[in-house]
Protein backbone atom coordinates (compact mmCIF):
# COMPACT_ATOMS: atom_id res chain seq x y z
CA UNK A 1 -3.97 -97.31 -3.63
CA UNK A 2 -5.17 -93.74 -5.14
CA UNK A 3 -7.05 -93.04 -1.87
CA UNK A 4 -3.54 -93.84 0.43
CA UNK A 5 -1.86 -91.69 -2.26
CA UNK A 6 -4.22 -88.88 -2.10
CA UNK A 7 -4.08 -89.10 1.82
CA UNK A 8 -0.36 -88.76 1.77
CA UNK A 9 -0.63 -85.59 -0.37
CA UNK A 10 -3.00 -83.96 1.97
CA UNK A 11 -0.64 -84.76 4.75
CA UNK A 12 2.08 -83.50 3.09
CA UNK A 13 0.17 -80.26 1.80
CA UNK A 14 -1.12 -79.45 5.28
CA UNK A 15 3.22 -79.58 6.95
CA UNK A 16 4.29 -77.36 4.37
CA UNK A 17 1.31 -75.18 5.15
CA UNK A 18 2.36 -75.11 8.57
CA UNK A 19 6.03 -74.91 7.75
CA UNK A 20 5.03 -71.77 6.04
CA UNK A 21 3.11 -70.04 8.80
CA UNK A 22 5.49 -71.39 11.14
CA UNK A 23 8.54 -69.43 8.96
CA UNK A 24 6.48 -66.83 7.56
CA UNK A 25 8.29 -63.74 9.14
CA UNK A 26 11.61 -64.91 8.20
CA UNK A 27 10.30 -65.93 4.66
CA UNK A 28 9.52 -61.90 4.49
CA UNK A 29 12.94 -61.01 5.66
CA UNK A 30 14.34 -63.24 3.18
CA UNK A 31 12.07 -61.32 -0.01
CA UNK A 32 13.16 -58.11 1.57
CA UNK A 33 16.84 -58.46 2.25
CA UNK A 34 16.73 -59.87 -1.48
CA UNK A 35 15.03 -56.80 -2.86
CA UNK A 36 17.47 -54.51 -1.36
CA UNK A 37 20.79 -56.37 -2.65
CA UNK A 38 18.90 -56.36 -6.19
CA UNK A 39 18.52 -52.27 -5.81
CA UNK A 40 22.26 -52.44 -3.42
CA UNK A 41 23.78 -53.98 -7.12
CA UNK A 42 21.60 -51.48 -9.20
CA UNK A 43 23.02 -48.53 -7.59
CA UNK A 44 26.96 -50.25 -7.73
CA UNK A 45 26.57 -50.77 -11.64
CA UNK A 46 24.61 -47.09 -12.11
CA UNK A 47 26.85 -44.14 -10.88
CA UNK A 48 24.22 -41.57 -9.65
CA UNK A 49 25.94 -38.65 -11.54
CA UNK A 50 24.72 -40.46 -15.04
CA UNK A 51 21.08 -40.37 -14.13
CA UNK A 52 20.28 -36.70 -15.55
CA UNK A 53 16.60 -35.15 -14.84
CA UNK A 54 15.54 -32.62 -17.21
CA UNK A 55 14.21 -29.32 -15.14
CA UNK A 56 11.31 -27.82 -16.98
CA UNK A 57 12.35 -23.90 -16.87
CA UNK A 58 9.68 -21.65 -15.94
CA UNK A 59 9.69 -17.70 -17.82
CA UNK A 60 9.28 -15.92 -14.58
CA UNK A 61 10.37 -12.63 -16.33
CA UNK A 62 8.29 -9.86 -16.20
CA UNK A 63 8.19 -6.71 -18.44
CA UNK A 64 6.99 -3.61 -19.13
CA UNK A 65 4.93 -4.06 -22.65
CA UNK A 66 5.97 -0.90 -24.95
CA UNK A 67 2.72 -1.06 -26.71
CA UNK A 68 1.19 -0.52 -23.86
CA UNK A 69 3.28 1.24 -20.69
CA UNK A 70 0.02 0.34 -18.23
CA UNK A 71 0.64 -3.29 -18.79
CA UNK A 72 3.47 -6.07 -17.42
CA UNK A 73 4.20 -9.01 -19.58
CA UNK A 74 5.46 -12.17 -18.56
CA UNK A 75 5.71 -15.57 -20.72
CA UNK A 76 1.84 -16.59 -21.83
CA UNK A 77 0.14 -13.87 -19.22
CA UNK A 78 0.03 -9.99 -18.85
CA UNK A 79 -0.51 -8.05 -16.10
CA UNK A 80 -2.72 -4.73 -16.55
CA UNK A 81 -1.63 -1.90 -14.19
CA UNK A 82 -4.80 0.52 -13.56
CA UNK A 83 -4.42 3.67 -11.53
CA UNK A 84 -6.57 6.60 -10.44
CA UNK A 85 -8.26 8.60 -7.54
CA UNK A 86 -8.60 6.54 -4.30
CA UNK A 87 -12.09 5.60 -2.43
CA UNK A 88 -11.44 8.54 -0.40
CA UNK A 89 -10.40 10.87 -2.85
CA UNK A 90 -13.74 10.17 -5.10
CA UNK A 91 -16.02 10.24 -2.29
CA UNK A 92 -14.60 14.41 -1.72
CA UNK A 93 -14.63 14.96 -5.42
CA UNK A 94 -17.76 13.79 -5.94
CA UNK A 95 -19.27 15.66 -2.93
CA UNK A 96 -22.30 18.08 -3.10
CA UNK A 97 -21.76 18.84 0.88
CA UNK A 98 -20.61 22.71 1.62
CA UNK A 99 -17.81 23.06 3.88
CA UNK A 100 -18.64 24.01 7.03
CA UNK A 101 -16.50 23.85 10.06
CA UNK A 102 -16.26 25.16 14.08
CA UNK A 103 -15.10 29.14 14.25
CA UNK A 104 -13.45 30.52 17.15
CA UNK A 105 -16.91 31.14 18.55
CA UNK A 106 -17.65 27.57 18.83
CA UNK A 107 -20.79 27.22 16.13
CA UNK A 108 -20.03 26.68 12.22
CA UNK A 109 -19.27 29.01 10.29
CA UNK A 110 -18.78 29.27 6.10
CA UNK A 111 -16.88 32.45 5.77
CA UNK A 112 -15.90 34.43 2.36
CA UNK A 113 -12.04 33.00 1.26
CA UNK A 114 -10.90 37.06 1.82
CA UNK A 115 -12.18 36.97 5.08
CA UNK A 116 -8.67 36.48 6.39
CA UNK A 117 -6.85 38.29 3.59
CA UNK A 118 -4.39 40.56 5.09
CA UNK A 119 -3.10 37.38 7.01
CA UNK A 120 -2.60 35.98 3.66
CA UNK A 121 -0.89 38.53 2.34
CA UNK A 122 1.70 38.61 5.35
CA UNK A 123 2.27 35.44 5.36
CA UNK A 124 3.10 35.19 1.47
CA UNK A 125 4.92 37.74 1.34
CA UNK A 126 7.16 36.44 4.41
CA UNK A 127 7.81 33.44 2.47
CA UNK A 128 7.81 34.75 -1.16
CA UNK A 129 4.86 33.04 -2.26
CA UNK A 130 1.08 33.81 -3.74
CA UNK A 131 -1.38 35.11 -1.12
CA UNK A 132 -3.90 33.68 -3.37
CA UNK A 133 -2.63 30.24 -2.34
CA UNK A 134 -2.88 30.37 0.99
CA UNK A 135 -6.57 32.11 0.75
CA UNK A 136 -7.50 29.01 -1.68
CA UNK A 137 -5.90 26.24 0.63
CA UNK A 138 -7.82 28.30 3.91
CA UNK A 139 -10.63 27.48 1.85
CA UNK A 140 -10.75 24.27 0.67
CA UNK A 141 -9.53 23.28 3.92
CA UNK A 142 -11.90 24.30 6.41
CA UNK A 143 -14.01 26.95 4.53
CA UNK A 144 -11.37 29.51 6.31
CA UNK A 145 -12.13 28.71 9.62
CA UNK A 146 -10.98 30.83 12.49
CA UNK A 147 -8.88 29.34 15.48
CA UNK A 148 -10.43 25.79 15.27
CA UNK A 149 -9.09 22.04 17.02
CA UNK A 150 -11.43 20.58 14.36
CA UNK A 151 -9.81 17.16 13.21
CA UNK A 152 -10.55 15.47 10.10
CA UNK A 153 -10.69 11.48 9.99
CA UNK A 154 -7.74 10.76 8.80
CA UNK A 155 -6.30 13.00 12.29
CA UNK A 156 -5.75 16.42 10.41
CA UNK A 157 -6.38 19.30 12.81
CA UNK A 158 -6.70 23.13 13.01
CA UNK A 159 -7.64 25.65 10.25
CA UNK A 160 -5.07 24.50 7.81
CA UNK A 161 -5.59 20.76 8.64
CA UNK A 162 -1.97 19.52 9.09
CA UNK A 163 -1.03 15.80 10.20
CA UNK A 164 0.70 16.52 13.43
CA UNK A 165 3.70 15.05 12.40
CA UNK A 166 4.11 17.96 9.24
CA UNK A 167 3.14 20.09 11.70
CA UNK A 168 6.27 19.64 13.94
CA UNK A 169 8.64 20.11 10.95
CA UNK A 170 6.72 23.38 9.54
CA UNK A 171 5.01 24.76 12.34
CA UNK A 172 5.72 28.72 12.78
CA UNK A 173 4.96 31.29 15.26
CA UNK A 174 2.69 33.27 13.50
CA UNK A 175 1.35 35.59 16.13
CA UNK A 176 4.42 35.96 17.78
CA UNK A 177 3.00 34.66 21.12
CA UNK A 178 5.92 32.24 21.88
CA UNK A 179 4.24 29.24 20.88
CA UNK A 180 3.36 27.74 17.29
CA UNK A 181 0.04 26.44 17.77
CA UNK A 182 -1.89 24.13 15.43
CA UNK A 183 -4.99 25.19 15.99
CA UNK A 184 -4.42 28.79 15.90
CA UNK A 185 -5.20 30.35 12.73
CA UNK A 186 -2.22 32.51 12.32
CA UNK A 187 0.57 30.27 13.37
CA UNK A 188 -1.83 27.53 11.02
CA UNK A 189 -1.56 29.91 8.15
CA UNK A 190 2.45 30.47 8.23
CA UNK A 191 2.86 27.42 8.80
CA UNK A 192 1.03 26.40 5.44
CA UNK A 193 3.28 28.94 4.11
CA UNK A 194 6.28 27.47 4.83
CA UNK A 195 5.08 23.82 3.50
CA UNK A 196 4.00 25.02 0.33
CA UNK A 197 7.28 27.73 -0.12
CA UNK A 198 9.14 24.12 0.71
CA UNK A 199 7.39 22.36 -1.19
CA UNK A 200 7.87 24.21 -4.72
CA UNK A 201 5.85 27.27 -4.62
CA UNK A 202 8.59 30.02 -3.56
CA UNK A 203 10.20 28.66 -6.93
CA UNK A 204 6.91 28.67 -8.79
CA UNK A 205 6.05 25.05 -8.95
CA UNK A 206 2.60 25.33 -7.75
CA UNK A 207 1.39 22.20 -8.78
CA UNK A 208 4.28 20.25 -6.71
CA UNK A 209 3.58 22.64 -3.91
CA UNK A 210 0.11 22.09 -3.72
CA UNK A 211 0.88 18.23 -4.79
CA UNK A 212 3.03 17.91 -1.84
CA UNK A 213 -0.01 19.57 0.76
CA UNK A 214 -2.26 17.16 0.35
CA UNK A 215 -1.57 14.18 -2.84
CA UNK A 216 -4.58 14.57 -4.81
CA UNK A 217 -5.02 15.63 -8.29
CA UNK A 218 -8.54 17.12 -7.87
CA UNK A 219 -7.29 19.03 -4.70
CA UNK A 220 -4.50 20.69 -6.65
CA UNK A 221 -7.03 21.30 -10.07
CA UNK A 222 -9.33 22.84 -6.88
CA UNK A 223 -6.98 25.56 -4.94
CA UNK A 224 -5.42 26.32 -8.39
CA UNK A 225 -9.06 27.34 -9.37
CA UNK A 226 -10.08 29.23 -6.27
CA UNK A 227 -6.76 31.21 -6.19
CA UNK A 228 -6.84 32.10 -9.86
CA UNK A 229 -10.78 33.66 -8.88
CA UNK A 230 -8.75 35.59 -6.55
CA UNK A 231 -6.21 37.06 -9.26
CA UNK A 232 -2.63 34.96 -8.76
């Protein structure tokens, strides 16, 4: 009798097995379709607008610290600001090499600053400013070159080394030939006149002036000195 009974069990066990794989798929749709009435109902007795989520709010503010002007705050962090002469700008004040550049003979040349003086002292006086200045900036330019197309790396050319794009706002006639060439160091020099007389010196502002020529500290500490040798 327990042996019939345990037959009949395993019979039975075996049809709902295959009931079950037979039904599986629609056994799944069933636990799914129940799942999303159970979240359907959720929603229905929830109104979305109760459900509040707390925003953490991030300090994103940044100031200046008054302790210490080189430095930007911000919540938990600070920023340090350093500043100083560029790459470039250290590598020419920290130069032993003596200027040297083409003449209007073709070979290099390192002429005395006064070599060109009386040019100077036309051209200053035509636009109300130093001599001196112009003899310095000759100088520390291109070691007062003569008529030169000598370009620098950055793509300054002639005698007073101007970008050609200042050059086509301050370039002057200074031989009176008809044309104001860059390379020609009389048109160069009166044209350096006129950018520094713009630039501040005609008023006296020689730092600005010189500032404005070419934006380096040790440049204008440089011309300042050289011209001040020379009596302005």
């Amino acid at each position: 009798m327990l042996f019939i009974l345990y037959e009949e069990t395993q019979t039975l066990v075996q049809h709902f097995k295959k009931l079950a794989k037979i039904h599986s798929k629609k056994i799944s749709a069933l636990m799914m379709l129940s799942k999303m009435l159970s979240i359907a109902v959720l929603f229905a007795l929830v109104p979305l607008d109760s459900v509040k989520v707390k925003a953490q709010k991030e300090d994103i503010a940044v100031r200046f610290d008054q302790s210490k002007p080189q430095a930007l705050t911000g919540k938990n962090r600070q920023i340090e600001i350093t500043s100083g002469d560029s790459e470039i700008d250290l590598a020419q004040k920290t130069s032993t090499r003596q200027i040297a550049y083409a003449g209007g003979g073709g070979q290099s040349v390192e002429r005395d600053p006064s070599y060109f003086r009386g040019l100077y002292m036309r051209a200053g006086a035509a636009y109300g400013i130093p001599w001196q200045l112009l003899e310095a900036v000759h100088y520390v330019e291109t070691g007062s070159s003569d008529s030169t197309s000598e370009s620098s790396y950055a793509g300054a050319m002639g005698p007073m080394q101007f970008m050609p794009g200042t050059w086509r706002t301050y370039a002057v006639d200074g031989n009176g030939d008809g044309s104001a060439d860059i390379t020609n160091v009389e048109d160069a020099v009166y044209g350096a006149a006129n950018l520094l007389a713009t630039g501040g010196a005609a008023e006296g502002n020689i730092d600005a002036a010189l500032f404005n020529y070419n934006h380096a500290q040790w440049y204008v500490d440089k011309v300042k000195g050289i011209a001040q040798d020379a009596g302005m």
